[in-house]
C-alpha atoms as a PDB file:
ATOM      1  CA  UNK A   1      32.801  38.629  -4.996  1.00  0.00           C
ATOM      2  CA  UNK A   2      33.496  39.298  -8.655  1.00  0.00           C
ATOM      3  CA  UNK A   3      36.626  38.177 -10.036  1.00  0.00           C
ATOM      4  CA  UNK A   4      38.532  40.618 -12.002  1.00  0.00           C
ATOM      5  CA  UNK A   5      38.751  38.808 -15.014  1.00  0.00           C
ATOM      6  CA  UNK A   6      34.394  39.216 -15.357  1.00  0.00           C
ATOM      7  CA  UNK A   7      34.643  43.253 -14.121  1.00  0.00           C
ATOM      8  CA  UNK A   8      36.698  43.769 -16.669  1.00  0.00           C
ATOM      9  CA  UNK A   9      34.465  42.037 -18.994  1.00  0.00           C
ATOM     10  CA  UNK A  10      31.444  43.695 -18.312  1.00  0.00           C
ATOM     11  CA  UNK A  11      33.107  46.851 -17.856  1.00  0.00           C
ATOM     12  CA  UNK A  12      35.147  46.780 -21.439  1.00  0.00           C
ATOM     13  CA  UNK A  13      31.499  45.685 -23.335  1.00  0.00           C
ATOM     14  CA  UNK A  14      30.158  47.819 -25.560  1.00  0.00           C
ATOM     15  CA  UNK A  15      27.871  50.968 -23.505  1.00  0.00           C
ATOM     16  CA  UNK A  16      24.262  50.445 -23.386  1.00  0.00           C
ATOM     17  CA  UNK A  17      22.296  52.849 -25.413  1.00  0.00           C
ATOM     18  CA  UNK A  18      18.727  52.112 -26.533  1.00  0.00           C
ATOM     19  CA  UNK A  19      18.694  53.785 -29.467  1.00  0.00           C
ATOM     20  CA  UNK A  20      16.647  51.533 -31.760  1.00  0.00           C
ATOM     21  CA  UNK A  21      12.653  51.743 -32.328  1.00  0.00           C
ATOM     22  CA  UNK A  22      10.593  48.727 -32.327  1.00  0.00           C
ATOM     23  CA  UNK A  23      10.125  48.977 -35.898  1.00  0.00           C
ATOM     24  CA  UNK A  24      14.325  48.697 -36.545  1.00  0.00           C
ATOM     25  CA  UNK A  25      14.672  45.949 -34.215  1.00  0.00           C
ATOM     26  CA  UNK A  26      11.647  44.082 -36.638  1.00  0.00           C
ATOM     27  CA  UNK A  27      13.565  44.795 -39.486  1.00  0.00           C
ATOM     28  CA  UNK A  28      17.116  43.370 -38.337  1.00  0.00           C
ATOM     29  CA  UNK A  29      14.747  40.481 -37.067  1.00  0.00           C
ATOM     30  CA  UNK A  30      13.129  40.529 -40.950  1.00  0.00           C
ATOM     31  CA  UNK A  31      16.662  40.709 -43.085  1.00  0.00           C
ATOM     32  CA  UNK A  32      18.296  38.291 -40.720  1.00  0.00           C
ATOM     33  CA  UNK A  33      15.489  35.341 -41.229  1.00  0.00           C
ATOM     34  CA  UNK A  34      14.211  36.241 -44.198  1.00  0.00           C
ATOM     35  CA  UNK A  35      12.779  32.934 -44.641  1.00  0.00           C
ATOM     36  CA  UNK A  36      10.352  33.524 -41.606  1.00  0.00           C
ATOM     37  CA  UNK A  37       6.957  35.433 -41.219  1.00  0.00           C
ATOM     38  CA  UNK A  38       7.672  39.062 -40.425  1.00  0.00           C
ATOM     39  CA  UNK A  39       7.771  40.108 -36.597  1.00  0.00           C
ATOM     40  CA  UNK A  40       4.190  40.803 -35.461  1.00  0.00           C
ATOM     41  CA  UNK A  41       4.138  44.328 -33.867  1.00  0.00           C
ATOM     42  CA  UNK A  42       0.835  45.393 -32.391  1.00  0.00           C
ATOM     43  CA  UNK A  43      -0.531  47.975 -30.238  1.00  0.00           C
ATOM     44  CA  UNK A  44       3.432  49.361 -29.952  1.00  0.00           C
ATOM     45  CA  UNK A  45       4.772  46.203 -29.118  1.00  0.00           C
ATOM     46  CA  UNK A  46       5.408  42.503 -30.248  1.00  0.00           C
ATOM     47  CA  UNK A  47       3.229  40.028 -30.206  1.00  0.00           C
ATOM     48  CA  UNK A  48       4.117  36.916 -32.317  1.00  0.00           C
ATOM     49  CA  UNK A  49       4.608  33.224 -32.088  1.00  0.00           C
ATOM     50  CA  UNK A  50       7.724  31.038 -32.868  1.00  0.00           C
ATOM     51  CA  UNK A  51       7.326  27.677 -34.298  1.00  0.00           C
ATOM     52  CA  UNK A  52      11.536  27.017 -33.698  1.00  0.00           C
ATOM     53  CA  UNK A  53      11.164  22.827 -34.135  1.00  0.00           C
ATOM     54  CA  UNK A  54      12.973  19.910 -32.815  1.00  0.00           C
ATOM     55  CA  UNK A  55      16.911  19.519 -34.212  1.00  0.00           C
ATOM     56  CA  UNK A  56      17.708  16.046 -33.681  1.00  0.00           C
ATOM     57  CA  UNK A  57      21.422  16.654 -34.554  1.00  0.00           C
ATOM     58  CA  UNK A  58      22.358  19.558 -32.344  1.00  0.00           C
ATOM     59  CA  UNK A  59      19.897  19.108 -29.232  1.00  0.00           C
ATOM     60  CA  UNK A  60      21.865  19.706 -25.804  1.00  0.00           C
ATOM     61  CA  UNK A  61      21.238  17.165 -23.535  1.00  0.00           C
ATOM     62  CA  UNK A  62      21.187  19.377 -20.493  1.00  0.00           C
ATOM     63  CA  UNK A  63      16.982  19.159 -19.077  1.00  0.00           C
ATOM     64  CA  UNK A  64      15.524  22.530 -19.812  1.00  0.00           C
ATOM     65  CA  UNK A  65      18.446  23.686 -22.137  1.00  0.00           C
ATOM     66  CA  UNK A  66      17.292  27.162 -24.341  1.00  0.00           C
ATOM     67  CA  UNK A  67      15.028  25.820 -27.497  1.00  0.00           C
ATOM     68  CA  UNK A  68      16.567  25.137 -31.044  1.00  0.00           C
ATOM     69  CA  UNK A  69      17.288  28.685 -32.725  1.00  0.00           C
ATOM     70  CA  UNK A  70      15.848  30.926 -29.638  1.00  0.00           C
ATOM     71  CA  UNK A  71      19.052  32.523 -28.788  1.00  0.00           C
ATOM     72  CA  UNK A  72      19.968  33.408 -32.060  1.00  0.00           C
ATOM     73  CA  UNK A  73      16.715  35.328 -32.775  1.00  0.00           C
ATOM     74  CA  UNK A  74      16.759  37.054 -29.605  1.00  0.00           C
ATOM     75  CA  UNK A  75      20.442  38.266 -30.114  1.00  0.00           C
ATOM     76  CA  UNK A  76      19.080  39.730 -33.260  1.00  0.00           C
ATOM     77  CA  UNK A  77      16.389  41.413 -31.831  1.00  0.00           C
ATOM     78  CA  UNK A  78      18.832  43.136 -29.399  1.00  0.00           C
ATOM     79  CA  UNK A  79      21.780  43.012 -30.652  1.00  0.00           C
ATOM     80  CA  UNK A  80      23.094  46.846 -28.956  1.00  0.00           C
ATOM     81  CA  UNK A  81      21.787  45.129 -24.963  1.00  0.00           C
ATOM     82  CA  UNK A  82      25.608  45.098 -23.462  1.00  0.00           C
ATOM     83  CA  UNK A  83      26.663  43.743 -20.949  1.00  0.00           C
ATOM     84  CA  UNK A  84      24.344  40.889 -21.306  1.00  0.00           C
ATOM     85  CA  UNK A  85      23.642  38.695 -18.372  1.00  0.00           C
ATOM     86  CA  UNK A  86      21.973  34.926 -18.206  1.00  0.00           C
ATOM     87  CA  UNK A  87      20.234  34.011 -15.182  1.00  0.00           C
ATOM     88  CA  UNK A  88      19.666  30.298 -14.783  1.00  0.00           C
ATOM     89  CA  UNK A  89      22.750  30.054 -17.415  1.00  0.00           C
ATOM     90  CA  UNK A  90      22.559  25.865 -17.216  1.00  0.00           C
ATOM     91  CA  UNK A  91      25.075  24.489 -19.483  1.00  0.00           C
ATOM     92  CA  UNK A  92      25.292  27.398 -21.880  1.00  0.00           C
ATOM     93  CA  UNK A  93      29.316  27.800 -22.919  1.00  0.00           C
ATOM     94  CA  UNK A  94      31.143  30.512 -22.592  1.00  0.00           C
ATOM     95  CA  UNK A  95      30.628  33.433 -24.931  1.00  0.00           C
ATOM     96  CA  UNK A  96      30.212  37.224 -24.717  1.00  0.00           C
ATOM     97  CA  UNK A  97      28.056  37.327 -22.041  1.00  0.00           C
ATOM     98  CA  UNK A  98      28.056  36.442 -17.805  1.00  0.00           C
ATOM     99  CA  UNK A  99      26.431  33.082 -16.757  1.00  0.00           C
ATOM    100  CA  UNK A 100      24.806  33.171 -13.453  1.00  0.00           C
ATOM    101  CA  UNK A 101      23.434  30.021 -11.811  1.00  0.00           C
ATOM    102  CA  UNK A 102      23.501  27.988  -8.367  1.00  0.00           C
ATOM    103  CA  UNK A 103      24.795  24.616  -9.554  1.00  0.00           C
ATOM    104  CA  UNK A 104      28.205  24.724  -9.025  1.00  0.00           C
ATOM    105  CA  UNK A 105      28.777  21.654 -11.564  1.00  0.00           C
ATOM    106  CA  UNK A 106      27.772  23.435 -14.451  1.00  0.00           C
ATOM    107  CA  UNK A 107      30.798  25.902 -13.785  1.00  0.00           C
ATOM    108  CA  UNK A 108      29.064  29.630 -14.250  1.00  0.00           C
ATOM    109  CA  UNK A 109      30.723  32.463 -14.238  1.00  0.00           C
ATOM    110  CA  UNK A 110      29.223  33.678 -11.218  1.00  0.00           C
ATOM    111  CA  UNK A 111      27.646  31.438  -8.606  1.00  0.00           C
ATOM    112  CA  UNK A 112      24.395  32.503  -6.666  1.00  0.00           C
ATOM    113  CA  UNK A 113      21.305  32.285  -5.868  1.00  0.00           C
ATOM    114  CA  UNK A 114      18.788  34.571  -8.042  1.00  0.00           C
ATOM    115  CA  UNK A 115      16.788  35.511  -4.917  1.00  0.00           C
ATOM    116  CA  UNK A 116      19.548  38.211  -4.014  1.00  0.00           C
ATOM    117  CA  UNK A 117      21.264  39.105  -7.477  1.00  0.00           C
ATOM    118  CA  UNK A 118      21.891  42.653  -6.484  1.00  0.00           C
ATOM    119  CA  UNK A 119      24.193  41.686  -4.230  1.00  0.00           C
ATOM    120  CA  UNK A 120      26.318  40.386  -6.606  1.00  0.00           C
ATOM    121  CA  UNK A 121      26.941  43.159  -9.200  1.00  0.00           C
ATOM    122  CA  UNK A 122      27.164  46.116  -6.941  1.00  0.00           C
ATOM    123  CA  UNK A 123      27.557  49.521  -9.595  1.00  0.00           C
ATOM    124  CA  UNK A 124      27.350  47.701 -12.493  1.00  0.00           C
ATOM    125  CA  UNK A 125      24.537  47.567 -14.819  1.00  0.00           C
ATOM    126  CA  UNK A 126      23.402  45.345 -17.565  1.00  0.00           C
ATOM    127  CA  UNK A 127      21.786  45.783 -20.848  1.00  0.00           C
ATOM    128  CA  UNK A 128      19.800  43.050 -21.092  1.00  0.00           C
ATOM    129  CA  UNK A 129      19.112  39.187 -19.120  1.00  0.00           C
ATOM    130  CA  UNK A 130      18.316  36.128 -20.619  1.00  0.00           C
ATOM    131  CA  UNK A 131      16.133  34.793 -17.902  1.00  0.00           C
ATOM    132  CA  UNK A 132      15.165  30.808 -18.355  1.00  0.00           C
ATOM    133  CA  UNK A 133      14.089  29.741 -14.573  1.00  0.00           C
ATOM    134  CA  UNK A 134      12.576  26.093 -13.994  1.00  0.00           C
ATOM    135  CA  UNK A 135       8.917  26.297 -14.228  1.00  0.00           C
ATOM    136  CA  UNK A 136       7.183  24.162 -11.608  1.00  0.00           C
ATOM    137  CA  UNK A 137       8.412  22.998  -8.710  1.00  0.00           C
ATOM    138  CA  UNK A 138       9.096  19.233 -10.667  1.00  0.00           C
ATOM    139  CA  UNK A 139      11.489  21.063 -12.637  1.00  0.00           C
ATOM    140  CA  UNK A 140      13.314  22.702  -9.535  1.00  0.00           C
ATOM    141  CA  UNK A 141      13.814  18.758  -8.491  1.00  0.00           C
ATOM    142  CA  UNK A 142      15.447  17.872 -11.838  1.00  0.00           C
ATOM    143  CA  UNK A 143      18.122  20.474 -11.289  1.00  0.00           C
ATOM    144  CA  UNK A 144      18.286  20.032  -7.528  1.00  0.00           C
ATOM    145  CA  UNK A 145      17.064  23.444  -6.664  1.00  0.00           C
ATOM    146  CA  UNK A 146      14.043  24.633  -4.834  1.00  0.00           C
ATOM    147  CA  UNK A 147      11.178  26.865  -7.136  1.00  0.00           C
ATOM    148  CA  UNK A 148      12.242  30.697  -7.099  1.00  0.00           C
ATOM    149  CA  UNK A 149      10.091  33.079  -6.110  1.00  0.00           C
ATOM    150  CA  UNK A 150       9.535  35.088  -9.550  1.00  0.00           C
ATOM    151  CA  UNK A 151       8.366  38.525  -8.077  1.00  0.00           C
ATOM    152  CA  UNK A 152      12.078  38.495  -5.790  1.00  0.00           C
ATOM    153  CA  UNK A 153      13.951  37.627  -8.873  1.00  0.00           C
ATOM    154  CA  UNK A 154      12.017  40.026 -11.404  1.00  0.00           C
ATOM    155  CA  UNK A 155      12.391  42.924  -8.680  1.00  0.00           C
ATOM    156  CA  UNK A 156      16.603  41.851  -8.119  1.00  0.00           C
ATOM    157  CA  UNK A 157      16.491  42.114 -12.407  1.00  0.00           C
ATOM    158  CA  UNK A 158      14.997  45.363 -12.215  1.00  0.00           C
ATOM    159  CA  UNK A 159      18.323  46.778  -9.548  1.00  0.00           C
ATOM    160  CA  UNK A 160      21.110  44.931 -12.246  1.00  0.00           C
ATOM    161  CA  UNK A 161      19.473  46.685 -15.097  1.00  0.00           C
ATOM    162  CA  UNK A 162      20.211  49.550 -16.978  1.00  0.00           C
ATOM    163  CA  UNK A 163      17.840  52.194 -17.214  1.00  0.00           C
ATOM    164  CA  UNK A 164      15.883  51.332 -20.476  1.00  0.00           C
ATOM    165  CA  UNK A 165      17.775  47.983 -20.802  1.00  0.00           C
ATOM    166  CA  UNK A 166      15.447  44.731 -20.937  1.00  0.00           C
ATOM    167  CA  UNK A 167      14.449  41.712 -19.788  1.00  0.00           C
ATOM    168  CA  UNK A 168      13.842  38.452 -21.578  1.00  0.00           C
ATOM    169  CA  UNK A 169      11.881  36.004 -19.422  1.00  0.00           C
ATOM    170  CA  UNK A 170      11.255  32.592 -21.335  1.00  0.00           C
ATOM    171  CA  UNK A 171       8.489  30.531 -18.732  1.00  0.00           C
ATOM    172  CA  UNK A 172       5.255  28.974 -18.761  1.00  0.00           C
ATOM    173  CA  UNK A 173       3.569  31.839 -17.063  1.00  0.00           C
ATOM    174  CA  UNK A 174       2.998  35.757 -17.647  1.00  0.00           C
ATOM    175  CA  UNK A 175       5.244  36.691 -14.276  1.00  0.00           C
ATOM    176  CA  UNK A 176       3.581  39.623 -12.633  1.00  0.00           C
ATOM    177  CA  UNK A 177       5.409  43.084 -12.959  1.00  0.00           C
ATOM    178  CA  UNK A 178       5.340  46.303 -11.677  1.00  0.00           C
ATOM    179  CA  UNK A 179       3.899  49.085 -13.819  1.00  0.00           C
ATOM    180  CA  UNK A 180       6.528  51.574 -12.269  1.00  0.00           C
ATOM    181  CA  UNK A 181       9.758  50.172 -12.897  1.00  0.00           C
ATOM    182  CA  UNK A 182       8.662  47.690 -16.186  1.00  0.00           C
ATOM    183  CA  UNK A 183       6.740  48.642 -19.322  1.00  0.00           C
ATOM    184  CA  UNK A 184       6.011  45.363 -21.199  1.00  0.00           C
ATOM    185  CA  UNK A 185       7.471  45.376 -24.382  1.00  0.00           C
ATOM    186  CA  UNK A 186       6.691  41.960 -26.499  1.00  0.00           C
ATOM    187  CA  UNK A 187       5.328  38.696 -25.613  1.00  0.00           C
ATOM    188  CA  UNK A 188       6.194  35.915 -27.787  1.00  0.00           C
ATOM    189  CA  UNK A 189       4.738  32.158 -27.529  1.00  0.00           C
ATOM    190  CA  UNK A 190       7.526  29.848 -28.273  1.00  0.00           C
ATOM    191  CA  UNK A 191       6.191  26.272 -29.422  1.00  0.00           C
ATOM    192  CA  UNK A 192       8.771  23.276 -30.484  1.00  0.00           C
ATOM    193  CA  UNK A 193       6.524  20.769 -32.140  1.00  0.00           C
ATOM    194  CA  UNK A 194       3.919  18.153 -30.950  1.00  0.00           C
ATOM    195  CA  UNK A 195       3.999  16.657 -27.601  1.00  0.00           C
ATOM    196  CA  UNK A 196       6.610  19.293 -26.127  1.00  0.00           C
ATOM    197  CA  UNK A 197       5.659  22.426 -23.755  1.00  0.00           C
ATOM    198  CA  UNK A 198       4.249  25.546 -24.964  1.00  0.00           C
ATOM    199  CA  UNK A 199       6.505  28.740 -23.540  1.00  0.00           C
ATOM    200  CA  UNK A 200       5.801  32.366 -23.622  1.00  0.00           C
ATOM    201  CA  UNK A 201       8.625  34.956 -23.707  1.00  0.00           C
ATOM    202  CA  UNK A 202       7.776  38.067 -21.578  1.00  0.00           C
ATOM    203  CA  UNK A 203       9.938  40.877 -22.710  1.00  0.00           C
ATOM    204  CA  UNK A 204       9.955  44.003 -20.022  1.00  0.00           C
ATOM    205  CA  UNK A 205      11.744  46.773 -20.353  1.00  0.00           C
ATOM    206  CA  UNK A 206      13.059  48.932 -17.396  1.00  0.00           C
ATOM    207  CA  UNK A 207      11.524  52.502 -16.913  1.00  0.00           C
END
């Protein structure tokens, strides 16, 4: 059950249109980090790699929290993707967006299991997810959780999304998709610095 405070949340956010191209969304990315190399578009869709770094003085200490600066380009990549859910929301704070997750400790918004999402949200639909699951099955154990299965989860994304609206899935793997319901947008490897994990981002976008 959804409290009323969250419908009314996702129902007052701003309504989903996709309207931007690729190309616009690499040029918000481009004027908002100038500093950076341009986004890598290939083939009609991105392919890049983020070098995003260690920061010592503002590093959660929550075990598999989001990576320095990820969040912040993503939000500029799609910044028109409302209502915007995270899935596997850990210890992210509060903000303009709904945090799902199991542990009821870390105080979501919505509490659940992944494996039936749908259930959840009923009519609503969302313009994007932030998806961050634990990776291996020693991961699962540090959060007290047993390993998802990623085709259930990808498939309950699919039923939450809007039509055209997209999902962001930060893991170690390339999840499998369908062809029917996801057309793969971008992949982008994320790496931190020496001695950490490499990531990929998967970026699918419902069709």
């Amino acid at each position: 059950m959804i409290p009323l405070d969250l419908k009314l949340k996702i129902e007052s956010a701003k309504i989903f249109y996709s309207n931007f191209s690729i190309e616009e969304r690499a040029s918000f990315y481009s004027k908002a980090f100038p500093k950076f190399p341009p986004l890598r578009i290939w083939n009609g869709r991105i392919e890049d790699l983020w070098f995003l770094g260690n920061d010592y003085t503002n590093k959660s200490s929550y075990y598999g929290s989001y990576p320095n600066n990820y969040l912040k380009r993503m939000e500029i990549l799609f910044p028109d993707c409302h209502p915007r859910l995270h899935l596997f929301s850990g210890a992210l704070p509060p903000g303009n967006y709904i945090r799902f997750d199991r542990r009821s400790d870390l105080k979501p918004d919505i509490l659940g299991d992944a494996n039936h999402l749908s259930e959840f949200f009923g009519n609503w639909e969302f313009g994007s997810i932030f998806a961050d699951p634990p990776y291996s099955q020693e991961d699962a154990l540090h959060y007290g959780c047993t390993l998802i299965n990623r085709n259930t989860v990808i498939d309950e994304c699919w039923k939450v999304l809007h039509k055209d609206g997209f999902l962001i899935w930060l893991d170690q793997v390339w999840p499998q998709y369908s062809k029917q319901k996801w057309k793969l947008y971008g992949k982008i490897g994320i790496e931190i610095s020496t001695n950490h994990r490499s990531r990929s981002v998967t970026i699918l976008q419902k069709v």
